[in-house]
C-alpha atoms as a PDB file:
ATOM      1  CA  UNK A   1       0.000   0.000   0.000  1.00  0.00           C
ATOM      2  CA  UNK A   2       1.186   3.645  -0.946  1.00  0.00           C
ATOM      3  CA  UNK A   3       2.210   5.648   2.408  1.00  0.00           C
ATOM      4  CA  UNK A   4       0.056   7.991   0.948  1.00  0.00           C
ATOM      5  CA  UNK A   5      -3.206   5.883   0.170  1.00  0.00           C
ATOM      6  CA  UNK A   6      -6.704   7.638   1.313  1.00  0.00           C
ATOM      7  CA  UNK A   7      -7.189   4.405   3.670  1.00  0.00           C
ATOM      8  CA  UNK A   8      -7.954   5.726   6.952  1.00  0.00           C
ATOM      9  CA  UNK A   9      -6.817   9.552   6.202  1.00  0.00           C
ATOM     10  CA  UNK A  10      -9.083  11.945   7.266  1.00  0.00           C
ATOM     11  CA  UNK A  11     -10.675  14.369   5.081  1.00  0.00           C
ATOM     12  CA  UNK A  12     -12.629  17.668   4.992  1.00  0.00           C
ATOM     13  CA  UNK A  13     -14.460  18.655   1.902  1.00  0.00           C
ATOM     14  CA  UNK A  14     -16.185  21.866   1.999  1.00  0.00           C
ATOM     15  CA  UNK A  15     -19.143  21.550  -0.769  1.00  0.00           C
ATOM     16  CA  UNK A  16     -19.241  17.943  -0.258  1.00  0.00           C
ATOM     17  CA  UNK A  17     -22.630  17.180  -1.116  1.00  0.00           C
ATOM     18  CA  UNK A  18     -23.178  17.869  -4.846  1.00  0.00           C
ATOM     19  CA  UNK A  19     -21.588  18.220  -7.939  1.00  0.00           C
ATOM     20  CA  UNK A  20     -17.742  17.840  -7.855  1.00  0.00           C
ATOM     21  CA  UNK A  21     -17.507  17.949  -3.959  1.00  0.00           C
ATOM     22  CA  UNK A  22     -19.908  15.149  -4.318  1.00  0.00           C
ATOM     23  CA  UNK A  23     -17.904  12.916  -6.542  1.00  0.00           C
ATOM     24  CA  UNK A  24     -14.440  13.619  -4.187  1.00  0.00           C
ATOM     25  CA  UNK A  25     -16.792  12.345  -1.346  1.00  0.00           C
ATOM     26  CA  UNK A  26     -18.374   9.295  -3.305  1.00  0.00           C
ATOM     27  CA  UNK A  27     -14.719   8.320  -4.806  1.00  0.00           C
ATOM     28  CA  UNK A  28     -12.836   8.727  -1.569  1.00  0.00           C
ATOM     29  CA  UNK A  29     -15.317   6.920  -0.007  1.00  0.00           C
ATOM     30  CA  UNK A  30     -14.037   3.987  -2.422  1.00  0.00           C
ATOM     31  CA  UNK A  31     -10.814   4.499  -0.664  1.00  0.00           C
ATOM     32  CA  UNK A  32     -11.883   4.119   2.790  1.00  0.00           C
ATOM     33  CA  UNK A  33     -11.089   7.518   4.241  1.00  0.00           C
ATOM     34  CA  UNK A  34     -12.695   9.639   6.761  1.00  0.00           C
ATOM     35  CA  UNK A  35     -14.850  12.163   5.610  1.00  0.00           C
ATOM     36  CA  UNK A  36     -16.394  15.179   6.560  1.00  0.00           C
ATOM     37  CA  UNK A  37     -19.010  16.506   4.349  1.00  0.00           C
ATOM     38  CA  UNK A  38     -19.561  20.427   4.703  1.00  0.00           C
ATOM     39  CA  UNK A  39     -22.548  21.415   2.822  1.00  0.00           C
ATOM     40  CA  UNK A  40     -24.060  25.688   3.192  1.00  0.00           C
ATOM     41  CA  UNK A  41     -27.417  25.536   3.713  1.00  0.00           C
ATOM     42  CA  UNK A  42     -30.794  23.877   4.055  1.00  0.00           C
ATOM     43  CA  UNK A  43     -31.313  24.384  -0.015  1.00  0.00           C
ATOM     44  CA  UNK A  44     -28.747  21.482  -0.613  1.00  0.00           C
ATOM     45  CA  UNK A  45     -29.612  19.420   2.901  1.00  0.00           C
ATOM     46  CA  UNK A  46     -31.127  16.958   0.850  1.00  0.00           C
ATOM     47  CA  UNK A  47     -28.264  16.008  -1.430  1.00  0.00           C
ATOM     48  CA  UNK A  48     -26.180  15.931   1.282  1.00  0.00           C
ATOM     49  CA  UNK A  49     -27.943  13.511   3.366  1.00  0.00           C
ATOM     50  CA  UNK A  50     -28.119  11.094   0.042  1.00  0.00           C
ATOM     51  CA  UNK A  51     -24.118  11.288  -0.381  1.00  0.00           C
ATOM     52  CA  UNK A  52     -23.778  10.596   3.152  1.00  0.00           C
ATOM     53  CA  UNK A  53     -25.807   7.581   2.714  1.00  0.00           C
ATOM     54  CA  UNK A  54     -23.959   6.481  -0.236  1.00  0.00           C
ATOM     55  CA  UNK A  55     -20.541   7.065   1.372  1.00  0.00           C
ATOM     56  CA  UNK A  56     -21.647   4.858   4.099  1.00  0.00           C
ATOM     57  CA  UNK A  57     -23.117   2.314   2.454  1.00  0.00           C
ATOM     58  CA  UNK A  58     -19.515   2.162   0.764  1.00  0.00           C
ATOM     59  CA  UNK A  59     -18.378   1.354   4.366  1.00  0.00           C
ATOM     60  CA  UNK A  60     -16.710   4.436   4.657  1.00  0.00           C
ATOM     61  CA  UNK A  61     -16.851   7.032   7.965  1.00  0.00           C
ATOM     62  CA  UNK A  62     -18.365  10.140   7.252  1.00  0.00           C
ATOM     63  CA  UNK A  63     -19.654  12.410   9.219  1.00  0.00           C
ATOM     64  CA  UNK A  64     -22.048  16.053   7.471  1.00  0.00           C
ATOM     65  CA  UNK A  65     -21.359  19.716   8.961  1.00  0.00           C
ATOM     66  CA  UNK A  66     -23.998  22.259   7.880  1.00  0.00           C
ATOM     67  CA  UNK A  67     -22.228  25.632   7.500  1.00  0.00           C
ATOM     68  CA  UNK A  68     -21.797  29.328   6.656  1.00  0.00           C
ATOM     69  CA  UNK A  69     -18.356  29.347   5.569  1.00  0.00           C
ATOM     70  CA  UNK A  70     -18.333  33.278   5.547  1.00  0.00           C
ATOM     71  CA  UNK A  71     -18.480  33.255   9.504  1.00  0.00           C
ATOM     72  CA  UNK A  72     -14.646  32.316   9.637  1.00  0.00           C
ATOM     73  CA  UNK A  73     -15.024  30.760  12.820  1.00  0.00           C
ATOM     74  CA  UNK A  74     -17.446  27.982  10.902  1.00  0.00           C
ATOM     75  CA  UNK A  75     -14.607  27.290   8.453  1.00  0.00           C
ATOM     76  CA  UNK A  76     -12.378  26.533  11.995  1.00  0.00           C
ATOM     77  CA  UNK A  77     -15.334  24.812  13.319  1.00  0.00           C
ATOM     78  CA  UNK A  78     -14.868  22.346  10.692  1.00  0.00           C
ATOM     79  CA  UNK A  79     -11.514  21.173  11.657  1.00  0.00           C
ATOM     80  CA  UNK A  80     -12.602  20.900  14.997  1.00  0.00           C
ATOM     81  CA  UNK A  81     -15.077  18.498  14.557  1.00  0.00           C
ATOM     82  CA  UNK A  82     -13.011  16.311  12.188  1.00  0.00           C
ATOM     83  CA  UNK A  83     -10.748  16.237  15.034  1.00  0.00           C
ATOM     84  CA  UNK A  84     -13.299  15.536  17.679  1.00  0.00           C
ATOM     85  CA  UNK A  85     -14.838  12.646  15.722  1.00  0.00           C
ATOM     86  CA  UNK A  86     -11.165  10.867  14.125  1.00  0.00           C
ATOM     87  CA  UNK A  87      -8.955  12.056  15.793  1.00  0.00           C
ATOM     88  CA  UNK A  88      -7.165  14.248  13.357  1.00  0.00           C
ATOM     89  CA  UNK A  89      -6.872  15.860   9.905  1.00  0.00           C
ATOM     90  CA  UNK A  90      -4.966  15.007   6.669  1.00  0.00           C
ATOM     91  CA  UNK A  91      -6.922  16.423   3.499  1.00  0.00           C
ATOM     92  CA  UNK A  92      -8.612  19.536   3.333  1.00  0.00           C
ATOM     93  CA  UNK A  93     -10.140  20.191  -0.270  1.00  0.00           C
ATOM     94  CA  UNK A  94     -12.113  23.616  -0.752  1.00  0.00           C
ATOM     95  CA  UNK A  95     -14.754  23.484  -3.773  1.00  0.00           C
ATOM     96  CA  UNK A  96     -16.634  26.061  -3.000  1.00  0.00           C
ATOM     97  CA  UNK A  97     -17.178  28.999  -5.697  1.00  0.00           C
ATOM     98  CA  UNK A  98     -19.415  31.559  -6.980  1.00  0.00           C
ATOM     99  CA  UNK A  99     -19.693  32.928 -10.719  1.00  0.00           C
ATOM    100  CA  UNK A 100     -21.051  35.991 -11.791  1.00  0.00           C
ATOM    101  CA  UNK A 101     -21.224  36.807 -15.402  1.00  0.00           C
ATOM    102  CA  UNK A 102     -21.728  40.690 -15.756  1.00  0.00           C
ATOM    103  CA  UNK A 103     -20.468  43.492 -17.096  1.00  0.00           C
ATOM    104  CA  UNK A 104     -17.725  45.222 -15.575  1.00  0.00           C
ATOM    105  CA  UNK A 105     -19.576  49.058 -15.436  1.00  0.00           C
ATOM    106  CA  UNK A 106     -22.793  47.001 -14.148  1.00  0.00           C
ATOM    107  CA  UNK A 107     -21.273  45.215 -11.402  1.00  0.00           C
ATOM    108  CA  UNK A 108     -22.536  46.416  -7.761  1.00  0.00           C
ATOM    109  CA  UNK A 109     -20.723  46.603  -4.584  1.00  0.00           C
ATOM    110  CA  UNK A 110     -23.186  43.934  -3.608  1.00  0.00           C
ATOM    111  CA  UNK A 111     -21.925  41.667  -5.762  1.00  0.00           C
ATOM    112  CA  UNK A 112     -18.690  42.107  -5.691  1.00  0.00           C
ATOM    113  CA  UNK A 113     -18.608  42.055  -1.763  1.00  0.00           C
ATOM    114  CA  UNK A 114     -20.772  38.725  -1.930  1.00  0.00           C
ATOM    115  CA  UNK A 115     -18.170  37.318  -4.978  1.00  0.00           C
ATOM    116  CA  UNK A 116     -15.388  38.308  -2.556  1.00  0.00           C
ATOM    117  CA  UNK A 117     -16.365  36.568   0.382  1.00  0.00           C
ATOM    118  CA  UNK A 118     -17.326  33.203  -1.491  1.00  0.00           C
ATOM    119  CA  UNK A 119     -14.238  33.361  -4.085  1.00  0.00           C
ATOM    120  CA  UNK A 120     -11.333  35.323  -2.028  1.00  0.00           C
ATOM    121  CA  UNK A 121     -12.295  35.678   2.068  1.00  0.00           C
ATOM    122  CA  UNK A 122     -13.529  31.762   2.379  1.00  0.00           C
ATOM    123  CA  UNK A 123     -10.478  30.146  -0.058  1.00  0.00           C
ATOM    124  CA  UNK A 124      -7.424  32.390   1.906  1.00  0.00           C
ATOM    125  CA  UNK A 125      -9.207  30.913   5.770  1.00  0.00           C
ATOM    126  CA  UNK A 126      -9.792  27.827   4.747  1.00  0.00           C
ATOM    127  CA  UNK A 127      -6.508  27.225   4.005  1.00  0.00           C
ATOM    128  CA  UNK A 128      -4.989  29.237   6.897  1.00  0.00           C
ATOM    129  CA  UNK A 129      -7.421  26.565   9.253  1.00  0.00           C
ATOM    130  CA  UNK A 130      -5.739  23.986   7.312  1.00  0.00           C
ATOM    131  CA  UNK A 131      -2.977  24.796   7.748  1.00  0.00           C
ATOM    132  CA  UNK A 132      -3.140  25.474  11.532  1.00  0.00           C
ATOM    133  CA  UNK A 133      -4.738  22.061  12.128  1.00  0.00           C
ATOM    134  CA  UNK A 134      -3.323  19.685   9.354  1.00  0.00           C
ATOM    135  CA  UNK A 135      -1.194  16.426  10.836  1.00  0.00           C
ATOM    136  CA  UNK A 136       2.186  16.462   9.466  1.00  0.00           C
ATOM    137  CA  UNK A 137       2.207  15.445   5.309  1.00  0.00           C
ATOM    138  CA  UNK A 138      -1.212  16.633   5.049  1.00  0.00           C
ATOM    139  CA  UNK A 139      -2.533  17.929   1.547  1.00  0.00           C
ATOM    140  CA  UNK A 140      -4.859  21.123   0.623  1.00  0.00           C
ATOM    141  CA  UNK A 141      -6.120  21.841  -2.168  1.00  0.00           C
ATOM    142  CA  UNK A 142      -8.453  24.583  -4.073  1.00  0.00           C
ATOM    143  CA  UNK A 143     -10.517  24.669  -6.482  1.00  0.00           C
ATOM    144  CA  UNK A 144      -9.787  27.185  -8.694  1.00  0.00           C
ATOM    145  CA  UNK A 145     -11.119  28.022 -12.800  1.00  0.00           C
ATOM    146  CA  UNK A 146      -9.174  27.995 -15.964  1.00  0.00           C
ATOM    147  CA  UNK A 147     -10.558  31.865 -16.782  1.00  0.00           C
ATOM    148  CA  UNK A 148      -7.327  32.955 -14.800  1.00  0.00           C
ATOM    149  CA  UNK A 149      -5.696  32.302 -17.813  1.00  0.00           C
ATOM    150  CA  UNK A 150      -8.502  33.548 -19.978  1.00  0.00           C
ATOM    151  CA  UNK A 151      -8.522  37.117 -21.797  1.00  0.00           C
ATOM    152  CA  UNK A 152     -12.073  37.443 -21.484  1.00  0.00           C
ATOM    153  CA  UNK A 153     -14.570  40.061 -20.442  1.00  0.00           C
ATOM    154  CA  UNK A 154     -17.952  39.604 -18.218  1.00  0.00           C
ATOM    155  CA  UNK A 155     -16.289  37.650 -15.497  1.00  0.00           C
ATOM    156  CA  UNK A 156     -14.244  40.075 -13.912  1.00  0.00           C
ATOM    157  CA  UNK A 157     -15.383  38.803 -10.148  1.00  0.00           C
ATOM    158  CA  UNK A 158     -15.238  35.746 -10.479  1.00  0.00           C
ATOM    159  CA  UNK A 159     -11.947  35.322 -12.031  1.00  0.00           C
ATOM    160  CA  UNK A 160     -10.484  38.380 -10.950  1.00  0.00           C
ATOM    161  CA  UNK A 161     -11.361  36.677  -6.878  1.00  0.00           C
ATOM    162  CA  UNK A 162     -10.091  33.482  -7.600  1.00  0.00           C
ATOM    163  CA  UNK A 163      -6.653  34.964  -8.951  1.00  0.00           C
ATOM    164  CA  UNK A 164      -5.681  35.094  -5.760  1.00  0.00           C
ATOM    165  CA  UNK A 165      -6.027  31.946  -4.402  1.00  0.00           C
ATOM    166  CA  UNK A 166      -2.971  30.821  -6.729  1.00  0.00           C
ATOM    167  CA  UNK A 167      -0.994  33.526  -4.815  1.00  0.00           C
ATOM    168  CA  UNK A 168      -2.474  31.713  -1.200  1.00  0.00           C
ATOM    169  CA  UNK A 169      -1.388  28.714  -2.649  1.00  0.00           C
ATOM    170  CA  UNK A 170       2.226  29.253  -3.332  1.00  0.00           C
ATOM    171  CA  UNK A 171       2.576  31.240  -0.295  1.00  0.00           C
ATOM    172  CA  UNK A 172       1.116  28.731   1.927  1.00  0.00           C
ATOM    173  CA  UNK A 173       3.047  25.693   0.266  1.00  0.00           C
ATOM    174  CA  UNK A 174       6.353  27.385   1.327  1.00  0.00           C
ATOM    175  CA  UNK A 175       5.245  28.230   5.032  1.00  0.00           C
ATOM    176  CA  UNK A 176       3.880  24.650   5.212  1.00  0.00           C
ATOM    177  CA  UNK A 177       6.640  22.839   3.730  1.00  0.00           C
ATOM    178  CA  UNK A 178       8.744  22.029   6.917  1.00  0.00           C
ATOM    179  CA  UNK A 179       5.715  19.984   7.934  1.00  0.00           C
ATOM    180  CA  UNK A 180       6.053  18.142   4.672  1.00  0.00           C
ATOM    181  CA  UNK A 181       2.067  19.501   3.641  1.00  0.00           C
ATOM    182  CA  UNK A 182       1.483  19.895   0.122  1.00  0.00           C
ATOM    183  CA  UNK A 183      -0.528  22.671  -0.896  1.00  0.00           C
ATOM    184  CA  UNK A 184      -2.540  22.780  -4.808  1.00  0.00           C
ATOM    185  CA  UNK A 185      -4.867  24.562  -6.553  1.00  0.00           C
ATOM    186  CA  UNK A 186      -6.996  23.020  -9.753  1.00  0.00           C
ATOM    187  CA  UNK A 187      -8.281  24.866 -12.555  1.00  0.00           C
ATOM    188  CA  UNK A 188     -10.875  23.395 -14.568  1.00  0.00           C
ATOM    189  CA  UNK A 189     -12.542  24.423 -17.641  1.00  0.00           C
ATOM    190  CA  UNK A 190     -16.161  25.069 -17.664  1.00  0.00           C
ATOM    191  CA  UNK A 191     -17.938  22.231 -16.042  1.00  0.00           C
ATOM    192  CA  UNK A 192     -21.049  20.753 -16.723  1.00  0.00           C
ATOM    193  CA  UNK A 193     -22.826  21.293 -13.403  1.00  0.00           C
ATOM    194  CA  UNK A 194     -25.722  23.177 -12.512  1.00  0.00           C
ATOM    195  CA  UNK A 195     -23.064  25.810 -10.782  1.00  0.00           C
ATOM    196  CA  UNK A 196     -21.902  26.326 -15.128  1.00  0.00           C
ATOM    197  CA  UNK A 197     -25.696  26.449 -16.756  1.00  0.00           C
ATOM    198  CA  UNK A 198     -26.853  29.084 -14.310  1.00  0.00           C
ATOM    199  CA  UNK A 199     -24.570  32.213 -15.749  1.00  0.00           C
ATOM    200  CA  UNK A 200     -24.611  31.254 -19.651  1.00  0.00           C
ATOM    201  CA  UNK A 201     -26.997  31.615 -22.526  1.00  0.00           C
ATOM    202  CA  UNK A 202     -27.366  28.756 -25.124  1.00  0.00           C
ATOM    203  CA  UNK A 203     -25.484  30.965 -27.834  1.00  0.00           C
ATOM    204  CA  UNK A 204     -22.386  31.022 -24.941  1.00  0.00           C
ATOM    205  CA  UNK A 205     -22.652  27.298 -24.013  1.00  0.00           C
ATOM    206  CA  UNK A 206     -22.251  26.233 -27.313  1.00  0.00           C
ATOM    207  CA  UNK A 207     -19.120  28.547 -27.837  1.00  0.00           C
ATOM    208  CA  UNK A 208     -17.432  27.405 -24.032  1.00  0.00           C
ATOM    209  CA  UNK A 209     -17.850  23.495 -25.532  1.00  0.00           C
ATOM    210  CA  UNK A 210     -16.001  24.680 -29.038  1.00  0.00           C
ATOM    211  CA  UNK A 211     -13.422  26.031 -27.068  1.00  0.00           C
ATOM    212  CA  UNK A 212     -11.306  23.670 -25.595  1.00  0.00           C
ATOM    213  CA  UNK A 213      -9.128  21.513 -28.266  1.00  0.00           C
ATOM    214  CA  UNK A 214     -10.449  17.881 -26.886  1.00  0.00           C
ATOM    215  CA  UNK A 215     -13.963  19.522 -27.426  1.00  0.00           C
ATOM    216  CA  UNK A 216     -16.745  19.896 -24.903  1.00  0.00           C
ATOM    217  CA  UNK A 217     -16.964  21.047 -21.026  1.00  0.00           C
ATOM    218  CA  UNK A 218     -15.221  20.002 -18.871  1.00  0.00           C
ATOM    219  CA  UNK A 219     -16.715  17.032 -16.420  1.00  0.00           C
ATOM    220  CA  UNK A 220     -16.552  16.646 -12.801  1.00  0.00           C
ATOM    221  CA  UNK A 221     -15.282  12.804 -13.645  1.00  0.00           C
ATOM    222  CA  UNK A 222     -12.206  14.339 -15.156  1.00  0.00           C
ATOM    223  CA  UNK A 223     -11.065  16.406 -12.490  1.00  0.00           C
ATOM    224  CA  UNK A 224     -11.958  14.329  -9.256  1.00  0.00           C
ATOM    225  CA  UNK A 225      -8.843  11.861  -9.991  1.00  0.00           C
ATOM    226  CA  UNK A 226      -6.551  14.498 -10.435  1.00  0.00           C
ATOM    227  CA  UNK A 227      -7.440  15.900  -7.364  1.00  0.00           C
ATOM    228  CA  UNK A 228      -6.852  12.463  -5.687  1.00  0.00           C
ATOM    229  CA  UNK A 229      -3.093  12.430  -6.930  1.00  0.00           C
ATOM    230  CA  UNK A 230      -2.957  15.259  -5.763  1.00  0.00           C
ATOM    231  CA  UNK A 231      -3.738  14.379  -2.288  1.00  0.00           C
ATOM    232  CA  UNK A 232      -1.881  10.843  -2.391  1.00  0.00           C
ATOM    233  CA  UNK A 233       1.045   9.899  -4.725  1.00  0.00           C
ATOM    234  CA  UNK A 234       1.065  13.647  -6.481  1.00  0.00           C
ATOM    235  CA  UNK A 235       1.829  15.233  -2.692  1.00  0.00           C
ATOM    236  CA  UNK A 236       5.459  16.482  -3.994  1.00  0.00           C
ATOM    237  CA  UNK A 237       3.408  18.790  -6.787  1.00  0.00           C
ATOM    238  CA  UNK A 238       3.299  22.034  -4.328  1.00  0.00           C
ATOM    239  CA  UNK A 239       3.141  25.621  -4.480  1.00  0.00           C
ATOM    240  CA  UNK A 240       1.381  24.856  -8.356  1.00  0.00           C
ATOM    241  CA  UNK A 241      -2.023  25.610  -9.816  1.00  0.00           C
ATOM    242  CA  UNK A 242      -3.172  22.471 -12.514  1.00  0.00           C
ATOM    243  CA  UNK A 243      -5.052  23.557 -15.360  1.00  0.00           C
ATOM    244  CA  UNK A 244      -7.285  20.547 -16.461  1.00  0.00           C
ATOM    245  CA  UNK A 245      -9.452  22.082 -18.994  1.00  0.00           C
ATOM    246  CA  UNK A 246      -8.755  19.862 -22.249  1.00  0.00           C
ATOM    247  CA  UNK A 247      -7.128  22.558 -23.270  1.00  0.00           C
ATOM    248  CA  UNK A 248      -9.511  25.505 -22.843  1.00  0.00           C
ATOM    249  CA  UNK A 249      -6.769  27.528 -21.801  1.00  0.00           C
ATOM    250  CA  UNK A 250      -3.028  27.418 -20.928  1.00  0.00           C
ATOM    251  CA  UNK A 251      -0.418  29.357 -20.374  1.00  0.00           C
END
């Protein structure tokens, strides 16, 4: 067995319940870790209830925490009860975003304040919590989007709130190191979830599947296993952002 299999390991996903948080819980599951499931609200209670059921009936330990991630001290509550209920924490894996297609003179401070917490405020704790409560050769990583290396207009929030969470990411990989924790941020390409449909016309849809030269969206079933080398056998990748995007955009 790999010293760094997912048997046993303990693992916090926030946005565990649906879409790509989902699949990391239903997949790691397979792999006999620990989980804990953080889903937002009562709106998604429901899915999250049916992935705990399936990660259990996969034998695995899982345990859900309902949470608003914008109260920082929910984000450390997290750890806390991972702790509390195995002992201890090896994986933290953020998937929680926001997108907001707009135009840039029509944006509000609203919006940009609500982008900011979901996109920027939640990604830069969540990783500080990990990294204050990780055991040693623990593993973060972010979920990110490919538009960072877009040249693109309308999604000036969204992208322009993730972009930093590459510079969290190399700048918590090199405080982190001496305790041997890896620290990674994924960028997919538009994925085809609910979360994508929500912000784009048919017209744009058809244009975001054109885009990428292995044609189509991206699906959640192509970036959960990189994210799992990631947090296993891929732990000496640090400090990096992966684009997986079939080839939507690169840089």
């Amino acid at each position: 067995m790999s010293q760094h299999s997912l048997k046993d390991k303990t693992v916090v996903i926030t946005g565990g319940a649906k879409n790509l948080g989902g699949l990391i819980s239903r997949q790691f599951a397979k792999q006999c870790a620990n989980l804990v499931i953080h889903y937002n609200s009562a709106a998604t209670q429901a899915q999250a209830e049916e992935t705990l059921q399936v990660v259990q009936d996969l034998g695995a330990k899982a345990i859900l925490v309902q949470a608003d991630l914008s109260d920082i001290a929910e984000i450390e509550n997290l750890f806390t009860l991972a702790k509390q209920q195995f002992g201890g924490v090896d994986i933290a894996i953020n998937t929680v975003g926001r997108v907001l297609k707009k135009p840039f003179v029509e944006t509000t401070e609203q919006e940009f304040d609500q982008m900011d917490v979901i996109n920027n405020k939640i990604a830069y704790f969540f990783i500080q919590s990990a990294g204050k409560n990780l055991n040693e050769h623990g593993k973060i990583c972010s979920i990110v989007t490919s538009l960072l290396a877009a040249y693109t207009g309308l999604y000036s929030t969204y992208e322009g709130l993730k972009a930093p969470v590459e510079h969290y990411t190399r700048a918590a990989s090199k405080e982190f190191g001496d305790r041997k924790i890896s620290v990674t941020a994924v960028a997919p390409g538009p994925m085809d979830t609910p979360f994508f449909y929500g912000q784009e016309a048919p017209e744009a849809v058809a244009y975001h599947k054109s885009a990428s030269a292995l044609g189509g969206l991206t699906k959640i079933e192509d970036i959960e296993p990189l994210v799992r080398f990631l947090v296993t056998d891929g732990w000496w990748i640090t400090g990096q952002t992966i684009f997986a995007n079939g080839g939507y955009t690169t840089r």
